[in-house]
N, C-alpha and C. Protein backbone atom coordinates (compact mmCIF):
# COMPACT_ATOMS: atom_id res chain seq x y z
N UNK A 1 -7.34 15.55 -4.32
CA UNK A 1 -7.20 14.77 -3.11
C UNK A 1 -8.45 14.94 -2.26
N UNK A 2 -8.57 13.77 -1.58
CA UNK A 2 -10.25 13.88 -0.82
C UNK A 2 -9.95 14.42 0.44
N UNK A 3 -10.95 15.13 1.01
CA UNK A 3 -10.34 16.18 2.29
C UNK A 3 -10.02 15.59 3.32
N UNK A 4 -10.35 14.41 3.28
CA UNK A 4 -10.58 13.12 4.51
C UNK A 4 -8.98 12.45 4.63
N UNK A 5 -7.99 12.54 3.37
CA UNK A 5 -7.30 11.99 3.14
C UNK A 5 -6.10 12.59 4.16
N UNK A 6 -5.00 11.67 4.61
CA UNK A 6 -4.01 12.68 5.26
C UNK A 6 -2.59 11.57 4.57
N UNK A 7 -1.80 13.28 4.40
CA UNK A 7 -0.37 13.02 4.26
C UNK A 7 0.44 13.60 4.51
N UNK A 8 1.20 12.65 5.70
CA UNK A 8 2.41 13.33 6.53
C UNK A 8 3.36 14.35 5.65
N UNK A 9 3.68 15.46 6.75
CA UNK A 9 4.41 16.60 6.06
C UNK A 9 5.87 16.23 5.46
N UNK A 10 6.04 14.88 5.73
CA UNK A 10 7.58 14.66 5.21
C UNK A 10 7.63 13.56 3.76
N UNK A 11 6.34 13.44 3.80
CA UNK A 11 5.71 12.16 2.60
C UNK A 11 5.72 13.47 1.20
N UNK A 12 6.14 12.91 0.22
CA UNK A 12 6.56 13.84 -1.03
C UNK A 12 5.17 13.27 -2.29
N UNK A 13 4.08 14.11 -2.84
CA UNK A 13 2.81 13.54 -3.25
C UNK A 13 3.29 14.57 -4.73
N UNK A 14 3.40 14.06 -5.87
CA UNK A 14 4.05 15.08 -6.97
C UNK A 14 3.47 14.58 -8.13
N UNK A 15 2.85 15.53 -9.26
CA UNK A 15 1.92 14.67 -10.74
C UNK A 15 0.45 14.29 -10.27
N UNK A 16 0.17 13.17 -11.48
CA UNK A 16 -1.38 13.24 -11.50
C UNK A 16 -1.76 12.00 -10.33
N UNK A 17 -1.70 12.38 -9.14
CA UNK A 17 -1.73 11.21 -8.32
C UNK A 17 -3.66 11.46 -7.58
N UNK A 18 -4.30 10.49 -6.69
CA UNK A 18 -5.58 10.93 -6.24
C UNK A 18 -5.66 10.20 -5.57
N UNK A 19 -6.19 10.50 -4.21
CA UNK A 19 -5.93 9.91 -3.06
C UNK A 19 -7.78 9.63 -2.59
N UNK A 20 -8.18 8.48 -2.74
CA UNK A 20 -9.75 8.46 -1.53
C UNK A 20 -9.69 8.64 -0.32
N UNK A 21 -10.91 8.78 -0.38
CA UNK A 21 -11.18 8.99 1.26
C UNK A 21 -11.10 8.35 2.19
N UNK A 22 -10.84 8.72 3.30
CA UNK A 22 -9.42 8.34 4.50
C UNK A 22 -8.39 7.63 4.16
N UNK A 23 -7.91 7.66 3.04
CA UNK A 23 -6.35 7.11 2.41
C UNK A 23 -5.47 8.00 3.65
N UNK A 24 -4.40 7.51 3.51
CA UNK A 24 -3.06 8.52 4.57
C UNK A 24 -1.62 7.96 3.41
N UNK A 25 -0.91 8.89 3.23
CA UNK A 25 0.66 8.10 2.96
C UNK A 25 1.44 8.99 4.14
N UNK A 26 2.34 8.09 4.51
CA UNK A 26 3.01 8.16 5.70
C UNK A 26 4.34 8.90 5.48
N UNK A 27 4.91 8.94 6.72
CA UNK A 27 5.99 9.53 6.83
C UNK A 27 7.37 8.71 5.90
N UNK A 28 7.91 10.00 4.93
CA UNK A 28 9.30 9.78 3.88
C UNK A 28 8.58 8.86 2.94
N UNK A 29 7.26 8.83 2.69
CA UNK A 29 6.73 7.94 1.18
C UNK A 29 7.10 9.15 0.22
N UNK A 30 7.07 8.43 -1.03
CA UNK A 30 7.23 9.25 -2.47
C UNK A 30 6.19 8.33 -3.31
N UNK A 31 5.48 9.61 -3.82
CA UNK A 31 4.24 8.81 -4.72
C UNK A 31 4.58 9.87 -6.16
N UNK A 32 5.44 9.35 -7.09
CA UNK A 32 5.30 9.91 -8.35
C UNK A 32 5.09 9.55 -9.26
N UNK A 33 3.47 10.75 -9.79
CA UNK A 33 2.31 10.42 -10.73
C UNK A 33 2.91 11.19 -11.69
N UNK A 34 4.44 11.38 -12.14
CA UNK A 34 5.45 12.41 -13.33
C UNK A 34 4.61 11.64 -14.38
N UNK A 35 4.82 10.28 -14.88
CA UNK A 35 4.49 9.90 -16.34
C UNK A 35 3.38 9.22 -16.64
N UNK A 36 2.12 9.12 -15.73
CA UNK A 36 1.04 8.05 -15.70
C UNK A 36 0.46 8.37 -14.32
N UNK A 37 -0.62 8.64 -14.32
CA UNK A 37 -1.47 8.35 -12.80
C UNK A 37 -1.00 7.67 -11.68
N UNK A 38 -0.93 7.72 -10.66
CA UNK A 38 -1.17 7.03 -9.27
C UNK A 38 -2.75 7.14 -8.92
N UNK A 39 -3.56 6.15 -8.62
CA UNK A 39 -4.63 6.30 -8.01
C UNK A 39 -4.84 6.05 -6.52
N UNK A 40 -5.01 5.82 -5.75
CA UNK A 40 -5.28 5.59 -4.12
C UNK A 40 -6.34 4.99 -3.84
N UNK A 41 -7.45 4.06 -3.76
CA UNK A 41 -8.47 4.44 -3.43
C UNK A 41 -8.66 4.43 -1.59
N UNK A 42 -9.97 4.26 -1.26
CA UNK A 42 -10.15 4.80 -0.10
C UNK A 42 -10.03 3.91 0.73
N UNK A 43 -9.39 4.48 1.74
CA UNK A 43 -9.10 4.09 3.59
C UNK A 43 -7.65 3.08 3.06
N UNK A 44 -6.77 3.25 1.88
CA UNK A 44 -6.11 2.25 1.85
C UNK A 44 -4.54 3.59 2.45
N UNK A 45 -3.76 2.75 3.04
CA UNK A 45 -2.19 2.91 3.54
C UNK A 45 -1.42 3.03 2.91
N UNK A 46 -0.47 3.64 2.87
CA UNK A 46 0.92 3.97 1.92
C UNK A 46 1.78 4.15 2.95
N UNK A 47 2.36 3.04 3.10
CA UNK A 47 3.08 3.32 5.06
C UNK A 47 4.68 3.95 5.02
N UNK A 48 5.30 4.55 5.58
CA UNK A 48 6.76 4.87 5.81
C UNK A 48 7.56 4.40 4.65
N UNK A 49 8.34 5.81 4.26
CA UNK A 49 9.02 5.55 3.02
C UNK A 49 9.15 4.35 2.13
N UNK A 50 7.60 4.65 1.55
CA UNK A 50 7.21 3.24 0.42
C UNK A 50 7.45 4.59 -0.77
N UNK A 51 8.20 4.07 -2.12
CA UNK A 51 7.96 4.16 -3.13
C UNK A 51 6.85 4.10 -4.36
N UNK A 52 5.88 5.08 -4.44
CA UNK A 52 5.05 4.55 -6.05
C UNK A 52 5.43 4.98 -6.48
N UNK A 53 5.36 4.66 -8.37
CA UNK A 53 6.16 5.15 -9.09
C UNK A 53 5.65 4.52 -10.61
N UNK A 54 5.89 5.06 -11.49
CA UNK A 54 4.74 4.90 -12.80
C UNK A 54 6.03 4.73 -14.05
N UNK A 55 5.21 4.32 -14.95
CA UNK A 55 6.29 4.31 -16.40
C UNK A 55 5.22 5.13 -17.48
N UNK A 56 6.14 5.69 -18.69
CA UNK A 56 5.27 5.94 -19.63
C UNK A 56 4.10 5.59 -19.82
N UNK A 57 2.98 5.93 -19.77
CA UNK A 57 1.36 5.59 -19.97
C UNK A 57 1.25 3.87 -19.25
N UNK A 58 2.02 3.74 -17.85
CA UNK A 58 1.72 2.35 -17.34
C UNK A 58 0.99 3.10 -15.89
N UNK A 59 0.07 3.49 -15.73
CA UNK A 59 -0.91 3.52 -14.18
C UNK A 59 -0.01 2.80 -13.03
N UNK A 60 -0.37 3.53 -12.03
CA UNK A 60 -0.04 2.53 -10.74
C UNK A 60 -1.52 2.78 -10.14
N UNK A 61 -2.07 1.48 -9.78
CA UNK A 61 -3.55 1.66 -9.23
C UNK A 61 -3.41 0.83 -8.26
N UNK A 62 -3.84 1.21 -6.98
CA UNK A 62 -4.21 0.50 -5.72
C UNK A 62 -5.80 1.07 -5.06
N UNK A 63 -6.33 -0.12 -4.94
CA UNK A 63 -7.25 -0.17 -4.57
C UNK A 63 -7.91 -0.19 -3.15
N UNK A 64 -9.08 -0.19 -2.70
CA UNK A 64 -9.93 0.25 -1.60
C UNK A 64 -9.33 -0.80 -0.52
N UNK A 65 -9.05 0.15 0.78
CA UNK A 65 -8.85 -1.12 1.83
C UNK A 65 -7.12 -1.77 1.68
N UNK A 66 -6.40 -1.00 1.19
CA UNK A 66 -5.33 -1.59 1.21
C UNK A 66 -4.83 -1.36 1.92
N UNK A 67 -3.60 -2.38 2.64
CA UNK A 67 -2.06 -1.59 3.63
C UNK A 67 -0.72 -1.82 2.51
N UNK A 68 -0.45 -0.96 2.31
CA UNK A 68 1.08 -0.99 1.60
C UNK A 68 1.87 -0.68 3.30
N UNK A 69 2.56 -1.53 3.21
CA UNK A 69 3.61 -1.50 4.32
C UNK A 69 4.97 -1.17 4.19
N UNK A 70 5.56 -0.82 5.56
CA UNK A 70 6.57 0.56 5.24
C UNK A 70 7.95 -0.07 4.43
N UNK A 71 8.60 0.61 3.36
CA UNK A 71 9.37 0.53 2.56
C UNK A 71 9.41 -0.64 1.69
N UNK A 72 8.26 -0.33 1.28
CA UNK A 72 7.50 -0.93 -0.26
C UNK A 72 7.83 -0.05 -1.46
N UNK A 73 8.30 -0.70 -2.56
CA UNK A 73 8.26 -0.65 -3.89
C UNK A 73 7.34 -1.22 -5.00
N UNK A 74 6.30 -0.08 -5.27
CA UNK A 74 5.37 -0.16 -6.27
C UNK A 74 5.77 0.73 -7.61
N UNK A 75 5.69 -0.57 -8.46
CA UNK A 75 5.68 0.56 -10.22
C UNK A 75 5.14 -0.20 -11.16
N UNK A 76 4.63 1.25 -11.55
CA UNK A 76 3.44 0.78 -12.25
C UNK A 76 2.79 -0.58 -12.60
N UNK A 77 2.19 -0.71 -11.15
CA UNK A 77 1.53 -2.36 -11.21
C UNK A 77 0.07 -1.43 -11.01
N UNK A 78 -1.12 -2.64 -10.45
CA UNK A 78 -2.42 -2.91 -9.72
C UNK A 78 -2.27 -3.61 -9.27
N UNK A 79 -2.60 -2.88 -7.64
CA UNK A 79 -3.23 -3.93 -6.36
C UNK A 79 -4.67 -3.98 -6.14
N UNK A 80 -5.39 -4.34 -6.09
CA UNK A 80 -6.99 -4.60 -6.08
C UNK A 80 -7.20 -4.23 -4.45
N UNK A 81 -8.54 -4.64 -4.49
CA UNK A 81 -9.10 -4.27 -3.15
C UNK A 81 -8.45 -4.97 -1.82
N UNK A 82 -8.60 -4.71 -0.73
CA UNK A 82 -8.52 -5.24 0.14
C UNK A 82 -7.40 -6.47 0.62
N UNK A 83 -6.20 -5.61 0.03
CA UNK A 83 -4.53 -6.80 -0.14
C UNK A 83 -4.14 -5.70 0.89
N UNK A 84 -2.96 -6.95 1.29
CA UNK A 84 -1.75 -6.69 2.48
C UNK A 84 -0.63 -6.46 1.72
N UNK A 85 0.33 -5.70 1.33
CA UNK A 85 1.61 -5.58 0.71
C UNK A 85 2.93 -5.39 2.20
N UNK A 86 3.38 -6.67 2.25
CA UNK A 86 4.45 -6.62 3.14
C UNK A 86 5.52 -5.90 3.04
N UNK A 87 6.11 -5.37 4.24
CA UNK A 87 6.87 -4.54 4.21
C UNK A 87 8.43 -5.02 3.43
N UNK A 88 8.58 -3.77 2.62
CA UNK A 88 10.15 -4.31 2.16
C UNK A 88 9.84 -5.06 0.59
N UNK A 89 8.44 -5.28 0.21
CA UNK A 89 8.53 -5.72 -0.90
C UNK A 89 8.62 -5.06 -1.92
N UNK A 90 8.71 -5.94 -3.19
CA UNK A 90 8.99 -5.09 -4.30
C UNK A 90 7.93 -5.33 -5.30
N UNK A 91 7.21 -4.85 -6.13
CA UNK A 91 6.55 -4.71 -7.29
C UNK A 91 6.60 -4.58 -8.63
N UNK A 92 7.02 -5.45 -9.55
CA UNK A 92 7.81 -4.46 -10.69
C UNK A 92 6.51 -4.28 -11.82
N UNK A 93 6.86 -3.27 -12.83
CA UNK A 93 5.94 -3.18 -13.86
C UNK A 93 5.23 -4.17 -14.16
N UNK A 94 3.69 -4.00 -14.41
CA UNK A 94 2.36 -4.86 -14.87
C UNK A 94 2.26 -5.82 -14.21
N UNK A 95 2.94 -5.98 -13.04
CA UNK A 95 1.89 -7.21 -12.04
C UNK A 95 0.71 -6.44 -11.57
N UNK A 96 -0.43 -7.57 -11.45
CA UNK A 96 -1.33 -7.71 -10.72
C UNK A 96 -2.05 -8.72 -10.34
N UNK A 97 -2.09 -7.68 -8.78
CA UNK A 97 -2.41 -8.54 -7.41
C UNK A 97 -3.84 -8.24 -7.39
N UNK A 98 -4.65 -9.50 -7.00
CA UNK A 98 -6.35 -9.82 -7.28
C UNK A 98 -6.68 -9.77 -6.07
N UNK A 99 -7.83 -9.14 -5.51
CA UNK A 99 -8.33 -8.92 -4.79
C UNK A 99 -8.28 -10.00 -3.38
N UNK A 100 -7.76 -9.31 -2.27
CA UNK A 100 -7.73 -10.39 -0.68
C UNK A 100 -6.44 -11.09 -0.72
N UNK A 101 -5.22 -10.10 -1.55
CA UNK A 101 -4.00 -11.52 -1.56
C UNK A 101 -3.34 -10.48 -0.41
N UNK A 102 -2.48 -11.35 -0.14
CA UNK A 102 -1.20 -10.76 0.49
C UNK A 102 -0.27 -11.00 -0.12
N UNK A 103 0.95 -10.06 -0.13
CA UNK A 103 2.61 -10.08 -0.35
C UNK A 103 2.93 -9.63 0.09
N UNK A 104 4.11 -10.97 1.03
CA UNK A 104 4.60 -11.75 2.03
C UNK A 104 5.68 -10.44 2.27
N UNK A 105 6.26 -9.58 3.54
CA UNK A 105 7.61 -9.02 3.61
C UNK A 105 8.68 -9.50 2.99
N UNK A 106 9.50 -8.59 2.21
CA UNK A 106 10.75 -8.95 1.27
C UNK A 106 10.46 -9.58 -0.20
N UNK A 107 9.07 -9.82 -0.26
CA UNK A 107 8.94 -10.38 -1.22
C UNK A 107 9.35 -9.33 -2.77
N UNK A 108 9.69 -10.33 -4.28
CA UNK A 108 10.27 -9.49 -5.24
C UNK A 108 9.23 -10.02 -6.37
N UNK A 109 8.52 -9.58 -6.64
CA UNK A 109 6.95 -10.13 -7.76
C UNK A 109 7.57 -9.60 -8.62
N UNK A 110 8.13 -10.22 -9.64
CA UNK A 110 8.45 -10.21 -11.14
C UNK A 110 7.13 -9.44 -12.04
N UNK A 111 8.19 -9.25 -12.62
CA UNK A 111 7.13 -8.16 -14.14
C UNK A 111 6.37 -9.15 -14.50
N UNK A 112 4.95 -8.67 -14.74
CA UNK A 112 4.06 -9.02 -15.49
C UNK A 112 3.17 -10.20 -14.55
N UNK A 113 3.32 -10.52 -13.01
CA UNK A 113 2.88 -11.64 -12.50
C UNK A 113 1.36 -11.25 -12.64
N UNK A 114 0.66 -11.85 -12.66
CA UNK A 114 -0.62 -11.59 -12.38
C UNK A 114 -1.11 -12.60 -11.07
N UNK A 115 -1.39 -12.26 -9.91
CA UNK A 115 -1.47 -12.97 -9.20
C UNK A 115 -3.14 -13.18 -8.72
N UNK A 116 -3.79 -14.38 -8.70
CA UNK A 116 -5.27 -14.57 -8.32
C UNK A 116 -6.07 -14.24 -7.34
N UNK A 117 -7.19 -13.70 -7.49
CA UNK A 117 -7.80 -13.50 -5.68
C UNK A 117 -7.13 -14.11 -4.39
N UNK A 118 -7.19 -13.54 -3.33
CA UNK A 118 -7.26 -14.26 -2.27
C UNK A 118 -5.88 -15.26 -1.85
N UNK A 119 -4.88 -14.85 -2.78
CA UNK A 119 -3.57 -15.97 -2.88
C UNK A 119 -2.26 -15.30 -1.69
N UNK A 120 -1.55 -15.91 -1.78
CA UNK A 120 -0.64 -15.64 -0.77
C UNK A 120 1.06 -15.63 -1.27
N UNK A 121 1.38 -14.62 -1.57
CA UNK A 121 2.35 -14.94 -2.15
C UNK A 121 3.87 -14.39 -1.74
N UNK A 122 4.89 -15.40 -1.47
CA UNK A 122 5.82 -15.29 -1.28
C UNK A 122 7.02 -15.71 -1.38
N UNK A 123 8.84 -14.94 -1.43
CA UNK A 123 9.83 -15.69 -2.05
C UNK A 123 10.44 -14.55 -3.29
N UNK A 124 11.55 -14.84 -3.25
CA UNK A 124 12.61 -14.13 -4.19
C UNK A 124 13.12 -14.99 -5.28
N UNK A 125 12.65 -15.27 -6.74
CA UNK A 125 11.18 -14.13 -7.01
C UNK A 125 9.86 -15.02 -6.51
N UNK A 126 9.01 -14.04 -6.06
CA UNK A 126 7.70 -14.39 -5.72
C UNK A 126 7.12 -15.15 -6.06
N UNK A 127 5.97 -16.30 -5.54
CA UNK A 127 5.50 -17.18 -6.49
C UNK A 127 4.19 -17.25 -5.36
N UNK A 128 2.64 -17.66 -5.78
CA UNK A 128 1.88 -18.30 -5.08
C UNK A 128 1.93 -19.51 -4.47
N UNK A 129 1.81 -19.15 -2.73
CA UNK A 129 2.36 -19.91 -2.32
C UNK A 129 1.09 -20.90 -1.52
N UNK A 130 0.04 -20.27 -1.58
CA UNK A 130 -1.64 -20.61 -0.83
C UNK A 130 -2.67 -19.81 -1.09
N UNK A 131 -3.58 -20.34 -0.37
CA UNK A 131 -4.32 -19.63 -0.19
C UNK A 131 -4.93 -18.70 1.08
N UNK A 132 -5.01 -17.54 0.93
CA UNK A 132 -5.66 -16.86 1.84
C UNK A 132 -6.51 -17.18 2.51
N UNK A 133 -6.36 -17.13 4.37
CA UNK A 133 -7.31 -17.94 5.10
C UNK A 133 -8.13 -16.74 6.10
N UNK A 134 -8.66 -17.51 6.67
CA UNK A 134 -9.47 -16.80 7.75
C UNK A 134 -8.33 -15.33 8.45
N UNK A 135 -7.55 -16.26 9.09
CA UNK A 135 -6.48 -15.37 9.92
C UNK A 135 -5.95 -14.04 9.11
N UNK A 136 -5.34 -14.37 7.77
CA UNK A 136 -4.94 -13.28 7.02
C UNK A 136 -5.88 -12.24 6.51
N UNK A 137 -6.75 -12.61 6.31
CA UNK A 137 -8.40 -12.18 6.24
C UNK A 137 -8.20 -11.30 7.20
N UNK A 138 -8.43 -11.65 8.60
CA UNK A 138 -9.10 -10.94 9.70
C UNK A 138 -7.52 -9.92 9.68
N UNK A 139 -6.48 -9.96 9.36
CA UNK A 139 -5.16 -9.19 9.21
C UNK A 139 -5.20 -8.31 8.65
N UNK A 140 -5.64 -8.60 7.54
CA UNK A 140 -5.64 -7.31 6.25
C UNK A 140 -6.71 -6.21 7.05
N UNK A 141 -7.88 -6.86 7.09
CA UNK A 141 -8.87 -5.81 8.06
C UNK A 141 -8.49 -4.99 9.05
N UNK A 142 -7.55 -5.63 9.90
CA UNK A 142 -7.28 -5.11 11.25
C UNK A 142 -5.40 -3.85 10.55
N UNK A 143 -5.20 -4.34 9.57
CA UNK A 143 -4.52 -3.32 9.00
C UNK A 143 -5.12 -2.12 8.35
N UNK A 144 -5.94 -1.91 7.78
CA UNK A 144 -6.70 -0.66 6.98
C UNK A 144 -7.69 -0.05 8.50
N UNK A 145 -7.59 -0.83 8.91
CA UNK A 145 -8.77 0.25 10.30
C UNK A 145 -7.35 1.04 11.12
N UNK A 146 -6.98 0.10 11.71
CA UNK A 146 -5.59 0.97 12.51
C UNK A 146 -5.55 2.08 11.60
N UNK A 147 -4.97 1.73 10.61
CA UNK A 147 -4.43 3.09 9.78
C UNK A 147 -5.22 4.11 9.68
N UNK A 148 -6.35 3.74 9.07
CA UNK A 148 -7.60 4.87 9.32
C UNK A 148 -7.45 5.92 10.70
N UNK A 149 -7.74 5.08 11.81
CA UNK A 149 -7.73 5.65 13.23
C UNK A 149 -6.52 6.68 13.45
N UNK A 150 -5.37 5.98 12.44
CA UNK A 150 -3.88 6.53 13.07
C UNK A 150 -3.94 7.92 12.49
N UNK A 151 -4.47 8.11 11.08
CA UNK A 151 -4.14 9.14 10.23
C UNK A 151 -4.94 10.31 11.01
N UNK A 152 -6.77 9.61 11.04
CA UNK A 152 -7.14 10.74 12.09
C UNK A 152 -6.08 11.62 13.09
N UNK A 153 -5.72 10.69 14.00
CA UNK A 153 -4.80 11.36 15.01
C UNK A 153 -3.97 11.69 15.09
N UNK A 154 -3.31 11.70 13.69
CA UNK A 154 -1.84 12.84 13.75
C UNK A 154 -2.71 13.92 12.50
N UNK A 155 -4.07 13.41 12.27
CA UNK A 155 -4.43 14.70 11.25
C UNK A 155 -4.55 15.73 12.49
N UNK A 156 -5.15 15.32 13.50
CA UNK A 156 -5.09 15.89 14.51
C UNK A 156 -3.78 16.69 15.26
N UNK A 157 -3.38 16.11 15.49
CA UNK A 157 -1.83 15.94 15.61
C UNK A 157 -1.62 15.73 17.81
N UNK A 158 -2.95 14.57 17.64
CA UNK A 158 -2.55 14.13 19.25
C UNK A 158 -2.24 12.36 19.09
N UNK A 159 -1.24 12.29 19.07
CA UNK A 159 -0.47 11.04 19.01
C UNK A 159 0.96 10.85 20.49
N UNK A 160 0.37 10.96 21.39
CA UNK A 160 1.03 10.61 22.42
C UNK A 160 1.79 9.54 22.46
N UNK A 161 3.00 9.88 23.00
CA UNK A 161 3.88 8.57 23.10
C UNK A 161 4.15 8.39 24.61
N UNK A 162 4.24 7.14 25.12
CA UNK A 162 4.03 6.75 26.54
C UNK A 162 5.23 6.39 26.54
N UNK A 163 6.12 6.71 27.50
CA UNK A 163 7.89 5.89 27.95
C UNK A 163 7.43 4.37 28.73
N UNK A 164 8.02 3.68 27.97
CA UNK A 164 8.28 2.20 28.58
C UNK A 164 9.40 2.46 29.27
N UNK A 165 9.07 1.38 31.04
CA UNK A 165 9.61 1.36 31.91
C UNK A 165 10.60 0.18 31.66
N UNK A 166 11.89 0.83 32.43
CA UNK A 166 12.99 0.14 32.23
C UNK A 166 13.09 -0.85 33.11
């Protein structure tokens, strides 16, 4: 694991898993690398009790710049660089997601999808639904920096919470 990397004390990290630099997995994630690798690469999110999870000699690889969002299900797929994984979705064995896509919250990506750069995909089961624009673009970005910033500050552990007035 890279020293830069942070993972909350309640996030469960078990097997051959490897986390880049400023990666974070969050609070109640489970990343198990038991039968095949997990990889991480760097500054990407593993947000609130998200699931990874591997099959016999099938990898789970996510790539640089990602947000996996909170209570996500990944197994043994690949997410490429710089994708949004909406919260609540699901992943099943040997999809892969091509670099700049998003998947949409709730979404359920069937085995084996291979989905194209930059696409947008959403629906039970999942299907490409567009293309990735400016806005989602500037989204995905503004998701992997927050996170970055956030992990610093509970690596720290000054994360102040302010009471909203009633």
């Amino acid at each position: 694991m890279d020293p830069t990397a942070f993972i909350a004390p309640s996030a469960v990290v078990l097997g051959d898993v490897t986390l880049g630099p400023r990666s974070s997995v969050w609070y109640q994630a489970v990343l198990r690398g038991d039968m095949a690798p997990i990889v991480i690469g760097e500054a990407t999110n593993i947000q609130d009790a998200t699931i990874i999870h591997v099959d016999e000699g099938k990898p789970a690889v996510i790539g640089a710049r990602v947000g996996v969002g909170h209570r996500v299900i990944l197994h043994a797929c690949t997410v490429e660089d710089e994708c949004l994984i909406g919260m609540g979705s699901i992943l099943l064995n040997d999809v892969h997601v091509g670099t700049g896509s998003v998947i949409a919250a709730g979404a359920v990506v069937p085995e084996g999808l291979r989905v194209p750069p930059h696409s947008l995909v959403m629906g039970v089961p999942a299907r490409v639904t567009r293309h990735v624009d400016d806005g989602l673009r500037a989204r995905i970005r503004g998701t992997w920096e927050h996170y970055v910033a956030e992990a610093a500050r509970h690596r720290r552990g000054t994360f102040p919470v302010e009471r909203a007035s009633l």
